[in-house]
PDB file of N, CA and C in Angstrom:
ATOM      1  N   UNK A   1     -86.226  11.713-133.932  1.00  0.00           N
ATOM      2  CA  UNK A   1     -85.046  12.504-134.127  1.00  0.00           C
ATOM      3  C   UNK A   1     -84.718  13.160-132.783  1.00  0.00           C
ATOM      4  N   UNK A   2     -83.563  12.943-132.447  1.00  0.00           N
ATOM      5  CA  UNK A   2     -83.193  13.615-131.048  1.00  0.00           C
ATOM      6  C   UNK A   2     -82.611  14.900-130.970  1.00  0.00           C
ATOM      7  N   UNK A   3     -82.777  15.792-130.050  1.00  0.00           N
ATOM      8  CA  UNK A   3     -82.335  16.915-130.157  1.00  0.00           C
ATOM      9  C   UNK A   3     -80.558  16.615-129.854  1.00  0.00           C
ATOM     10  N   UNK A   4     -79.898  17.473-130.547  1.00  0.00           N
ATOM     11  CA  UNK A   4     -78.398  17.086-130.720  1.00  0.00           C
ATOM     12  C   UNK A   4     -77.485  17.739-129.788  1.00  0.00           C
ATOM     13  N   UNK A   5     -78.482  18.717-128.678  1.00  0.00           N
ATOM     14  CA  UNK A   5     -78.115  19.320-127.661  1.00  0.00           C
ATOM     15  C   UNK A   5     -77.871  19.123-126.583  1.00  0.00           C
ATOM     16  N   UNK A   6     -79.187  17.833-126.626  1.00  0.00           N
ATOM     17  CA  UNK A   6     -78.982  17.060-125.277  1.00  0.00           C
ATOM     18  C   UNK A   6     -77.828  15.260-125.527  1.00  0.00           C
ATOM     19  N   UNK A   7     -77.908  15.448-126.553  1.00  0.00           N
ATOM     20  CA  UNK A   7     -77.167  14.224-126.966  1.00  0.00           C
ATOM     21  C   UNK A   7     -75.561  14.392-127.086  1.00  0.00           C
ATOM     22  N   UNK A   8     -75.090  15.487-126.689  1.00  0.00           N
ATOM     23  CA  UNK A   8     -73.831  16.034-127.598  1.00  0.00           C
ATOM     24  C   UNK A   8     -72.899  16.008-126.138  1.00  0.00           C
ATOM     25  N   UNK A   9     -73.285  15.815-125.326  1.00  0.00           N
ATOM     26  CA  UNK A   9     -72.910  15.476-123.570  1.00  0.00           C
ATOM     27  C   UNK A   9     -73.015  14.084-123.121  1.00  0.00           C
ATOM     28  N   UNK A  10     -73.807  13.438-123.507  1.00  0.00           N
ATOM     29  CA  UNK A  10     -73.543  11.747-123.298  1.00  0.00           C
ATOM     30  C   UNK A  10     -72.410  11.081-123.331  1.00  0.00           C
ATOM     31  N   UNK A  11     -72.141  10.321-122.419  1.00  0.00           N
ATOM     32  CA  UNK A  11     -70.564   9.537-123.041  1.00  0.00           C
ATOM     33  C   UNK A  11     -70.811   8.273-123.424  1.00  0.00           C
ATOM     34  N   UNK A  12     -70.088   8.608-125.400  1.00  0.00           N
ATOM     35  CA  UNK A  12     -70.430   7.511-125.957  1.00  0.00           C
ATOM     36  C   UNK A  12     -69.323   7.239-126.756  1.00  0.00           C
ATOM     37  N   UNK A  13     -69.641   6.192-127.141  1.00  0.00           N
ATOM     38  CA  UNK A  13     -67.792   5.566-128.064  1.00  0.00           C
ATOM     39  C   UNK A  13     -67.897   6.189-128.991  1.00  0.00           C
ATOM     40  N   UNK A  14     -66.954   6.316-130.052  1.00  0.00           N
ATOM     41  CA  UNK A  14     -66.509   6.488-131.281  1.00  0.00           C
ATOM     42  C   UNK A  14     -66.974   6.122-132.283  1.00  0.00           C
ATOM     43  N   UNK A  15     -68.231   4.908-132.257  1.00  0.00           N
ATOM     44  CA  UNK A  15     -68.438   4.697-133.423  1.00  0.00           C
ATOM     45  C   UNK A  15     -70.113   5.008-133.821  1.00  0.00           C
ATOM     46  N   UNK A  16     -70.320   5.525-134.964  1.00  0.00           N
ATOM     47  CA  UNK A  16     -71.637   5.719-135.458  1.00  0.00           C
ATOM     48  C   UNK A  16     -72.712   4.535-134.697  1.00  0.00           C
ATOM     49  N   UNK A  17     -72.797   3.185-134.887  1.00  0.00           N
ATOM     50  CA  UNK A  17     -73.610   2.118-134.403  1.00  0.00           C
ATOM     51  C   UNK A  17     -73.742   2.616-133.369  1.00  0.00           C
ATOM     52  N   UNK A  18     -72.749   2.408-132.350  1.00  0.00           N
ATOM     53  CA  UNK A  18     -72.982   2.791-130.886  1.00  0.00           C
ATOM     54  C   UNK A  18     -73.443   4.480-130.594  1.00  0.00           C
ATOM     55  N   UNK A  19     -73.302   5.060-131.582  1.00  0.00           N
ATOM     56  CA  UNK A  19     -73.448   6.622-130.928  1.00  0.00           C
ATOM     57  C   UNK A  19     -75.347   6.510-131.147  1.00  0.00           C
ATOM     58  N   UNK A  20     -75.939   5.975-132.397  1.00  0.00           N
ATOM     59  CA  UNK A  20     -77.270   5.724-132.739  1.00  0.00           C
ATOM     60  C   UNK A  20     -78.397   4.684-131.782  1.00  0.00           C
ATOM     61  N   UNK A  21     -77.283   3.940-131.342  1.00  0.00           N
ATOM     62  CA  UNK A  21     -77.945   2.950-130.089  1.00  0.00           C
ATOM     63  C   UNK A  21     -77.611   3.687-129.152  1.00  0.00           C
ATOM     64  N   UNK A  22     -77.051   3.956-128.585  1.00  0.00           N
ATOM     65  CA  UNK A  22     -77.309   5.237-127.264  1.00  0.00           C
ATOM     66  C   UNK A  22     -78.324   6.456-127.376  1.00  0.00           C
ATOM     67  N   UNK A  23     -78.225   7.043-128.650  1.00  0.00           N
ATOM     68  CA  UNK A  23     -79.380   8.218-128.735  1.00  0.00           C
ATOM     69  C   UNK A  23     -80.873   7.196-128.849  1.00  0.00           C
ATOM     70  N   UNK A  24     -80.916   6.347-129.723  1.00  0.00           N
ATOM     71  CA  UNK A  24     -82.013   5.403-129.663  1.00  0.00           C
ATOM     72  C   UNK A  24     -82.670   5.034-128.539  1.00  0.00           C
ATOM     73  N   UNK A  25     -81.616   4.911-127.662  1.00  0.00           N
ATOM     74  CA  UNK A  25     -82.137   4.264-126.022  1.00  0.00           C
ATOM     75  C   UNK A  25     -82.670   5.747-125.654  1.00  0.00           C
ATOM     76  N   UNK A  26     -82.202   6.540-125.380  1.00  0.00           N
ATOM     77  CA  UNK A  26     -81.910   7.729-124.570  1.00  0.00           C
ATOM     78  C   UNK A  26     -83.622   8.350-124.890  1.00  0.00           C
ATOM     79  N   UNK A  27     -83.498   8.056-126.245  1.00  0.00           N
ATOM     80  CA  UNK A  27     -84.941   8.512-126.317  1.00  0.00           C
ATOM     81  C   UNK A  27     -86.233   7.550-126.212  1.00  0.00           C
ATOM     82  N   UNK A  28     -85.769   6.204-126.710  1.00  0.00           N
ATOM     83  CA  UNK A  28     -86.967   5.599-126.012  1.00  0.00           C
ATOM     84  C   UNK A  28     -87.406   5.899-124.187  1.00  0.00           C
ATOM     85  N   UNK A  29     -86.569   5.876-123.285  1.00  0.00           N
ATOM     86  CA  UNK A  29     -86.701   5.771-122.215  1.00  0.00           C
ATOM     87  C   UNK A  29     -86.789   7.495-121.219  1.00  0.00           C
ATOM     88  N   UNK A  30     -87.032   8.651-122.026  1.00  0.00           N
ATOM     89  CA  UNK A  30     -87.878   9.514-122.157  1.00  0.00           C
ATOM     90  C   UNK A  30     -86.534  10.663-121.874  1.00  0.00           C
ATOM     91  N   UNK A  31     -85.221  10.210-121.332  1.00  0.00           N
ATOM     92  CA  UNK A  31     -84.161  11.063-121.101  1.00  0.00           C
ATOM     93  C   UNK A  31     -83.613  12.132-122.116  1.00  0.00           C
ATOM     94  N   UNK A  32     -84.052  11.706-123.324  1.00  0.00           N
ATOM     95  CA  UNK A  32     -83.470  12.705-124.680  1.00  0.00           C
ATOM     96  C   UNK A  32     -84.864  13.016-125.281  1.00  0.00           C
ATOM     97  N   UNK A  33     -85.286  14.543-124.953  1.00  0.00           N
ATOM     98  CA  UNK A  33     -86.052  14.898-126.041  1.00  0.00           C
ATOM     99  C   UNK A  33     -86.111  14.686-127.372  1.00  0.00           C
ATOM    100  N   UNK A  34     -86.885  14.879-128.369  1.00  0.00           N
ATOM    101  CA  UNK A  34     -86.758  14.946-129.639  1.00  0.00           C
ATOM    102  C   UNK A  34     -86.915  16.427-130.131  1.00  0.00           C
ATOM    103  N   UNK A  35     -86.164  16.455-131.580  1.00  0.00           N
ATOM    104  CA  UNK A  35     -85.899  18.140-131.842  1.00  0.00           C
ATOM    105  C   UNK A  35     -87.246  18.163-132.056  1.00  0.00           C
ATOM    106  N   UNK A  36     -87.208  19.667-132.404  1.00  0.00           N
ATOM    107  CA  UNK A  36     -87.781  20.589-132.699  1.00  0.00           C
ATOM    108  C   UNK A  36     -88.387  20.616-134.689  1.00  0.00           C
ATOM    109  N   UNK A  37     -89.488  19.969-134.738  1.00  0.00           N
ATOM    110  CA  UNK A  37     -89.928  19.536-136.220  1.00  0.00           C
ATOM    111  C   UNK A  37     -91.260  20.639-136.477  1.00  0.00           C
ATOM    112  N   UNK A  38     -90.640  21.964-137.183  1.00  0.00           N
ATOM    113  CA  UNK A  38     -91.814  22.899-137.341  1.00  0.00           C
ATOM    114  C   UNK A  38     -93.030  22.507-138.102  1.00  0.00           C
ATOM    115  N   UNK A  39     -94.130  22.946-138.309  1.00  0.00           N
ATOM    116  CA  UNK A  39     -95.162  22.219-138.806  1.00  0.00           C
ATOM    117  C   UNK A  39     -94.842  23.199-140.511  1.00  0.00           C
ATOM    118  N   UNK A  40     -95.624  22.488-141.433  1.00  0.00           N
ATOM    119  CA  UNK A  40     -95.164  22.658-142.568  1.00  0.00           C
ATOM    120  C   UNK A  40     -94.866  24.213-143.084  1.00  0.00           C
ATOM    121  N   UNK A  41     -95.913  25.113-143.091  1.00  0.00           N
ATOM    122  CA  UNK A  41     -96.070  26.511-143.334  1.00  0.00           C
ATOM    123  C   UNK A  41     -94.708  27.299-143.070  1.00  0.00           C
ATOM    124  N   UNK A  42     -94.353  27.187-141.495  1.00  0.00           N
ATOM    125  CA  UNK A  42     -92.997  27.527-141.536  1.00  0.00           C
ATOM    126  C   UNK A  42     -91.854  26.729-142.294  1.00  0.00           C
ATOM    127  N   UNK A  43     -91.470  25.624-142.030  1.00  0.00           N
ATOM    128  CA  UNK A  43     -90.570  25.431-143.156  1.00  0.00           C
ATOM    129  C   UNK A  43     -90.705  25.535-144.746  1.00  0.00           C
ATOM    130  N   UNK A  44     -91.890  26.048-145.333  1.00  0.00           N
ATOM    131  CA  UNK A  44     -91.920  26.268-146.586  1.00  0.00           C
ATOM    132  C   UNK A  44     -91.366  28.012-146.369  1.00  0.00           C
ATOM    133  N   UNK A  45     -91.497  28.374-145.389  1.00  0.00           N
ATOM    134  CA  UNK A  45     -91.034  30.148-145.566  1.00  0.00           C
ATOM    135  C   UNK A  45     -89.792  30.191-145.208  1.00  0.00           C
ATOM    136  N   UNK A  46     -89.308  29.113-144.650  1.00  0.00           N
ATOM    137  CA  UNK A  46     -88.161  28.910-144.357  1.00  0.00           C
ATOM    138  C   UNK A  46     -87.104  28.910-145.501  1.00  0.00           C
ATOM    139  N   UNK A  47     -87.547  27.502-146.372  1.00  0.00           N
ATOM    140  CA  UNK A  47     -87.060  27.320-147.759  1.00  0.00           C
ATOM    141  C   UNK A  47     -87.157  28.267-148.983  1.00  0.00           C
ATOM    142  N   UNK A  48     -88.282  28.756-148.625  1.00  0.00           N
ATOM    143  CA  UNK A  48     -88.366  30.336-149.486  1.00  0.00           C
ATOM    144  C   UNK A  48     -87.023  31.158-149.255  1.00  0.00           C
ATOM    145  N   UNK A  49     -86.849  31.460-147.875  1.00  0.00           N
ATOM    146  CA  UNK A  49     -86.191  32.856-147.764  1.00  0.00           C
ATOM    147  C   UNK A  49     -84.837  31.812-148.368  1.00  0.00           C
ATOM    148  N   UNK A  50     -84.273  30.800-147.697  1.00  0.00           N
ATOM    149  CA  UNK A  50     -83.089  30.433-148.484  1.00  0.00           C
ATOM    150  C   UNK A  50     -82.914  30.358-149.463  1.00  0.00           C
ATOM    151  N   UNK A  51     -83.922  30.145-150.571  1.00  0.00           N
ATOM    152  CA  UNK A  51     -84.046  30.199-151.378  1.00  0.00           C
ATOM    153  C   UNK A  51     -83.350  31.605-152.276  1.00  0.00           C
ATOM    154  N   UNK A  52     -84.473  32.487-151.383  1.00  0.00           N
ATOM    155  CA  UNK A  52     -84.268  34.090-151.914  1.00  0.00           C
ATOM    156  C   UNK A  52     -82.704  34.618-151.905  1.00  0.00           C
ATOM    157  N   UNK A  53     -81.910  33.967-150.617  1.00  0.00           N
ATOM    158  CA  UNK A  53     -81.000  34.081-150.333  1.00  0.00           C
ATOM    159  C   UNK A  53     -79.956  33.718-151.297  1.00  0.00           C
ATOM    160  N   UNK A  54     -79.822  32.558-151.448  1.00  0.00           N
ATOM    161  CA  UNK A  54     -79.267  32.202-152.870  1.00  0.00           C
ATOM    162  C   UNK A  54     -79.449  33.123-154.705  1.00  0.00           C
ATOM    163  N   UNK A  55     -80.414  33.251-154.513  1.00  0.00           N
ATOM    164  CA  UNK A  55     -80.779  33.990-155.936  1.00  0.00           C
ATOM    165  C   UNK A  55     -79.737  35.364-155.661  1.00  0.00           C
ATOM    166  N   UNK A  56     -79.974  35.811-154.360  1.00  0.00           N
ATOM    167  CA  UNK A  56     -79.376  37.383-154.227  1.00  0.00           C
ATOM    168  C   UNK A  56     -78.084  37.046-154.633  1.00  0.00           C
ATOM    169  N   UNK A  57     -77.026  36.162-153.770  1.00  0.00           N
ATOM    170  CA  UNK A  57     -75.960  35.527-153.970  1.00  0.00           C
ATOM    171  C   UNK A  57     -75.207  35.184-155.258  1.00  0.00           C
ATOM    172  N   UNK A  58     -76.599  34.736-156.194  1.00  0.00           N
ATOM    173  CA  UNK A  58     -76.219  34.351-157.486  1.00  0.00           C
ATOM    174  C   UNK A  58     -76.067  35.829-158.744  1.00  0.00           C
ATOM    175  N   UNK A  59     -77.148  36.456-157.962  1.00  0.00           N
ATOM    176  CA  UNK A  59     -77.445  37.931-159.084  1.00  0.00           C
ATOM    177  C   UNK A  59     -76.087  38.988-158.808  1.00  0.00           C
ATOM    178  N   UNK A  60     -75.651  38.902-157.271  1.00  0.00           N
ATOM    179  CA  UNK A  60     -74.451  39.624-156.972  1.00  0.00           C
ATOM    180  C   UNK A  60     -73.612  39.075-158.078  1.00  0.00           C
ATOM    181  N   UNK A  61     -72.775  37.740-157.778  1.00  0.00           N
ATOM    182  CA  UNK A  61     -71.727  36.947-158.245  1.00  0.00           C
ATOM    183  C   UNK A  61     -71.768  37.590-159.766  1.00  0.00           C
ATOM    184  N   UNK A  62     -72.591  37.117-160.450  1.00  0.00           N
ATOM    185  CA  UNK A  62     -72.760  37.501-161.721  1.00  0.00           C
ATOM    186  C   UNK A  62     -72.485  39.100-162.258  1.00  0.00           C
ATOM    187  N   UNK A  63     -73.170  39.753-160.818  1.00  0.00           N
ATOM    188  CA  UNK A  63     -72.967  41.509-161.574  1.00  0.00           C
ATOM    189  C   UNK A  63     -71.283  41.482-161.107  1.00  0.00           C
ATOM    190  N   UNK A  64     -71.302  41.293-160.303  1.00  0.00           N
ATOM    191  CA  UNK A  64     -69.877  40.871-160.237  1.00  0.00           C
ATOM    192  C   UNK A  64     -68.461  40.518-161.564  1.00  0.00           C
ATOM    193  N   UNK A  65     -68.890  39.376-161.909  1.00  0.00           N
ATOM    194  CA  UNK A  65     -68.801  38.721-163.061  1.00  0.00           C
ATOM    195  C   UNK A  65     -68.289  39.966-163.981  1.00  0.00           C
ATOM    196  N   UNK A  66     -69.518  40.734-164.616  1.00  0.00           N
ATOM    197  CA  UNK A  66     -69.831  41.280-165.485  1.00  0.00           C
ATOM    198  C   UNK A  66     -69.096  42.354-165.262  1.00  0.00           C
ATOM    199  N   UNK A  67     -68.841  43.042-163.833  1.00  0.00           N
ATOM    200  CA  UNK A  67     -68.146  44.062-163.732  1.00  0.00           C
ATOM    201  C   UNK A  67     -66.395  43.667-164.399  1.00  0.00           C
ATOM    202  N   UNK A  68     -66.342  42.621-163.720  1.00  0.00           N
ATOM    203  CA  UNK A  68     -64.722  42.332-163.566  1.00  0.00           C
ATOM    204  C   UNK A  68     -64.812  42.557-165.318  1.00  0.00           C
ATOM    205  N   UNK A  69     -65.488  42.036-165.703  1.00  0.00           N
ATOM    206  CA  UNK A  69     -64.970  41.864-167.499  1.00  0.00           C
ATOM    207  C   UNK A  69     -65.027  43.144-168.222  1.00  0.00           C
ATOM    208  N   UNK A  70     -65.933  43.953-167.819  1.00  0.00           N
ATOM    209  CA  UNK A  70     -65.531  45.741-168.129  1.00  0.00           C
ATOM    210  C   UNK A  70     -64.396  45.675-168.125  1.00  0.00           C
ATOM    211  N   UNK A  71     -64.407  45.895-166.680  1.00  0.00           N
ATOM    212  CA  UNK A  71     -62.784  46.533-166.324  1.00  0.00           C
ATOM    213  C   UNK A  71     -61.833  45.918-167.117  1.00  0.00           C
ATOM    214  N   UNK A  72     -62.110  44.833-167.101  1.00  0.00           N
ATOM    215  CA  UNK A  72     -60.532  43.851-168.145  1.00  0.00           C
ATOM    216  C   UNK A  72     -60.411  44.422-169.524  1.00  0.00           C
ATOM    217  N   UNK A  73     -61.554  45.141-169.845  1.00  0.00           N
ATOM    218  CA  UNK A  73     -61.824  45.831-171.423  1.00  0.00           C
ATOM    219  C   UNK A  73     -61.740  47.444-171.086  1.00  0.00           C
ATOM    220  N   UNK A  74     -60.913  47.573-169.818  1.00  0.00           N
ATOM    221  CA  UNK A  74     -60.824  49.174-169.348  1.00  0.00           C
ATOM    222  C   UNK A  74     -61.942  50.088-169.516  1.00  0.00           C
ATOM    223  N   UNK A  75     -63.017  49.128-169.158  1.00  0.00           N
ATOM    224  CA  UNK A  75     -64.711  50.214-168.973  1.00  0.00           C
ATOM    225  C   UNK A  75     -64.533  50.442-167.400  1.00  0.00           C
ATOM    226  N   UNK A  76     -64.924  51.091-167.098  1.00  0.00           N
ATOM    227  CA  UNK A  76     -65.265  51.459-165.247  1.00  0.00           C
ATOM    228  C   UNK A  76     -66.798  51.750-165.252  1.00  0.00           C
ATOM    229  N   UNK A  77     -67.482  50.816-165.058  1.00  0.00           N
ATOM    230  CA  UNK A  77     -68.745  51.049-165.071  1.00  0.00           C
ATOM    231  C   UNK A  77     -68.711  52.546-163.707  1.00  0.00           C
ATOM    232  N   UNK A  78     -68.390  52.280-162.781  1.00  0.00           N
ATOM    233  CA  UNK A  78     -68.251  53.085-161.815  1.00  0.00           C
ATOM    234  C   UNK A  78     -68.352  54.584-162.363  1.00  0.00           C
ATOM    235  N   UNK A  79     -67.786  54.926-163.259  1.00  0.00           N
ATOM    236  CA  UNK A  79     -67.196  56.501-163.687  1.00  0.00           C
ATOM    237  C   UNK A  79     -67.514  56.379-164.922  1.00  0.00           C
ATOM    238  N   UNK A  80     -68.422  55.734-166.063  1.00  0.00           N
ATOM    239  CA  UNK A  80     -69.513  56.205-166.856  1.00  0.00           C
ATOM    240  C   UNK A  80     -70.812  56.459-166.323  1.00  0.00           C
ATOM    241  N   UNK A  81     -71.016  55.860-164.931  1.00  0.00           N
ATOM    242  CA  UNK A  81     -72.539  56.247-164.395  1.00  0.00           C
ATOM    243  C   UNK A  81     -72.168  57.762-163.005  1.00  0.00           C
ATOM    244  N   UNK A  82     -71.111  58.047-163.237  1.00  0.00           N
ATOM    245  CA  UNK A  82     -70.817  59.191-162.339  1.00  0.00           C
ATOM    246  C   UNK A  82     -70.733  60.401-163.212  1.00  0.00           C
ATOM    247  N   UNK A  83     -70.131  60.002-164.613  1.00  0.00           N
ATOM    248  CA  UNK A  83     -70.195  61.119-165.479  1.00  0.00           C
ATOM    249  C   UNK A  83     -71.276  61.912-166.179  1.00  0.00           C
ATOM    250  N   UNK A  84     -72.549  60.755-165.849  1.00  0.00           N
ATOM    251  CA  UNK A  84     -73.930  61.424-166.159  1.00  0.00           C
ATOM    252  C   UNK A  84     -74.074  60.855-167.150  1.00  0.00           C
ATOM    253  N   UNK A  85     -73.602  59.600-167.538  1.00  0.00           N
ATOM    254  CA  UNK A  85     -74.430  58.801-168.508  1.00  0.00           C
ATOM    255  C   UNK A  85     -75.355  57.764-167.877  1.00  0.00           C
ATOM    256  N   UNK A  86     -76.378  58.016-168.448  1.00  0.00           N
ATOM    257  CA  UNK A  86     -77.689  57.165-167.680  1.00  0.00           C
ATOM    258  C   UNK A  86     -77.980  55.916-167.934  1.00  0.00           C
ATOM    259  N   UNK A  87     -77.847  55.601-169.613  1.00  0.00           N
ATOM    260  CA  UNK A  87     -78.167  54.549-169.917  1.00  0.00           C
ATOM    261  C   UNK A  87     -79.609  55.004-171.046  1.00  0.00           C
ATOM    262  N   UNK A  88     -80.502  53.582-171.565  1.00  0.00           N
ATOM    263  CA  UNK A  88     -81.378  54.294-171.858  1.00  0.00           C
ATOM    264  C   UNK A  88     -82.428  55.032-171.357  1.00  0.00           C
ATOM    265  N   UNK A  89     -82.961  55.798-172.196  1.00  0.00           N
ATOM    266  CA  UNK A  89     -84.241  56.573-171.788  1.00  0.00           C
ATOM    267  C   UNK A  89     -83.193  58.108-171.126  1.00  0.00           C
ATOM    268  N   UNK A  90     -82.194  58.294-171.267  1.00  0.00           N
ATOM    269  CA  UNK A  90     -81.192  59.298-170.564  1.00  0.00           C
ATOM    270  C   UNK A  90     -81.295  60.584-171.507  1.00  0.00           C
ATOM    271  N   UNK A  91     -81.603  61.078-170.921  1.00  0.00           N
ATOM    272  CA  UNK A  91     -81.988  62.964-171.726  1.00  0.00           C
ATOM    273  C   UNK A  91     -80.814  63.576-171.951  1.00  0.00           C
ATOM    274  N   UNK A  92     -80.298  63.578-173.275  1.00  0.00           N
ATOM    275  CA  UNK A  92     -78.780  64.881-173.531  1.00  0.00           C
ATOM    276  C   UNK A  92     -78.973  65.738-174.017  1.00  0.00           C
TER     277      UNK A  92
END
């Protein structure tokens, strides 16, 4: 796999075949490094955090979601939790 940094400056035609036979050469003949392939540990923490990233993304969207549909039923979640309603376990 060639790094796409050093490959992205070459002058090469237009077409996929030829752009893959030029990086092909480039790296057999020692002129194009190859990327950067972390050893496993990091890319599993890698895929984790994107991972995590997504879930956050998904849990927003949704409270999200859930807000908009209050409001469409004229709840303001906003200004029942300002008025001092807690929810359960809430002392009156």
């Amino acid at each position: 796999m060639a790094n796409p940094q050093q490959i992205r400056g070459t002058p090469v035609g237009k077409t996929d075949r030829r752009t893959a036979g030029e990086s092909r050469r480039g790296c057999a003949s020692g002129g194009v490094e190859g990327s950067f392939i972390p050893t496993r540990p990091p890319r599993e923490l890698r895929e984790l955090v994107r991972y995590r990233k997504r879930l956050i993304r998904a849990r927003t969207a949704e409270a999200n979601r859930i807000q908009d549909v209050l409001e469409g039923a004229y709840i303001k979640l906003s200004s029942l939790l300002s008025m001092g309603w807690g929810g359960p376990g809430h002392a009156s």
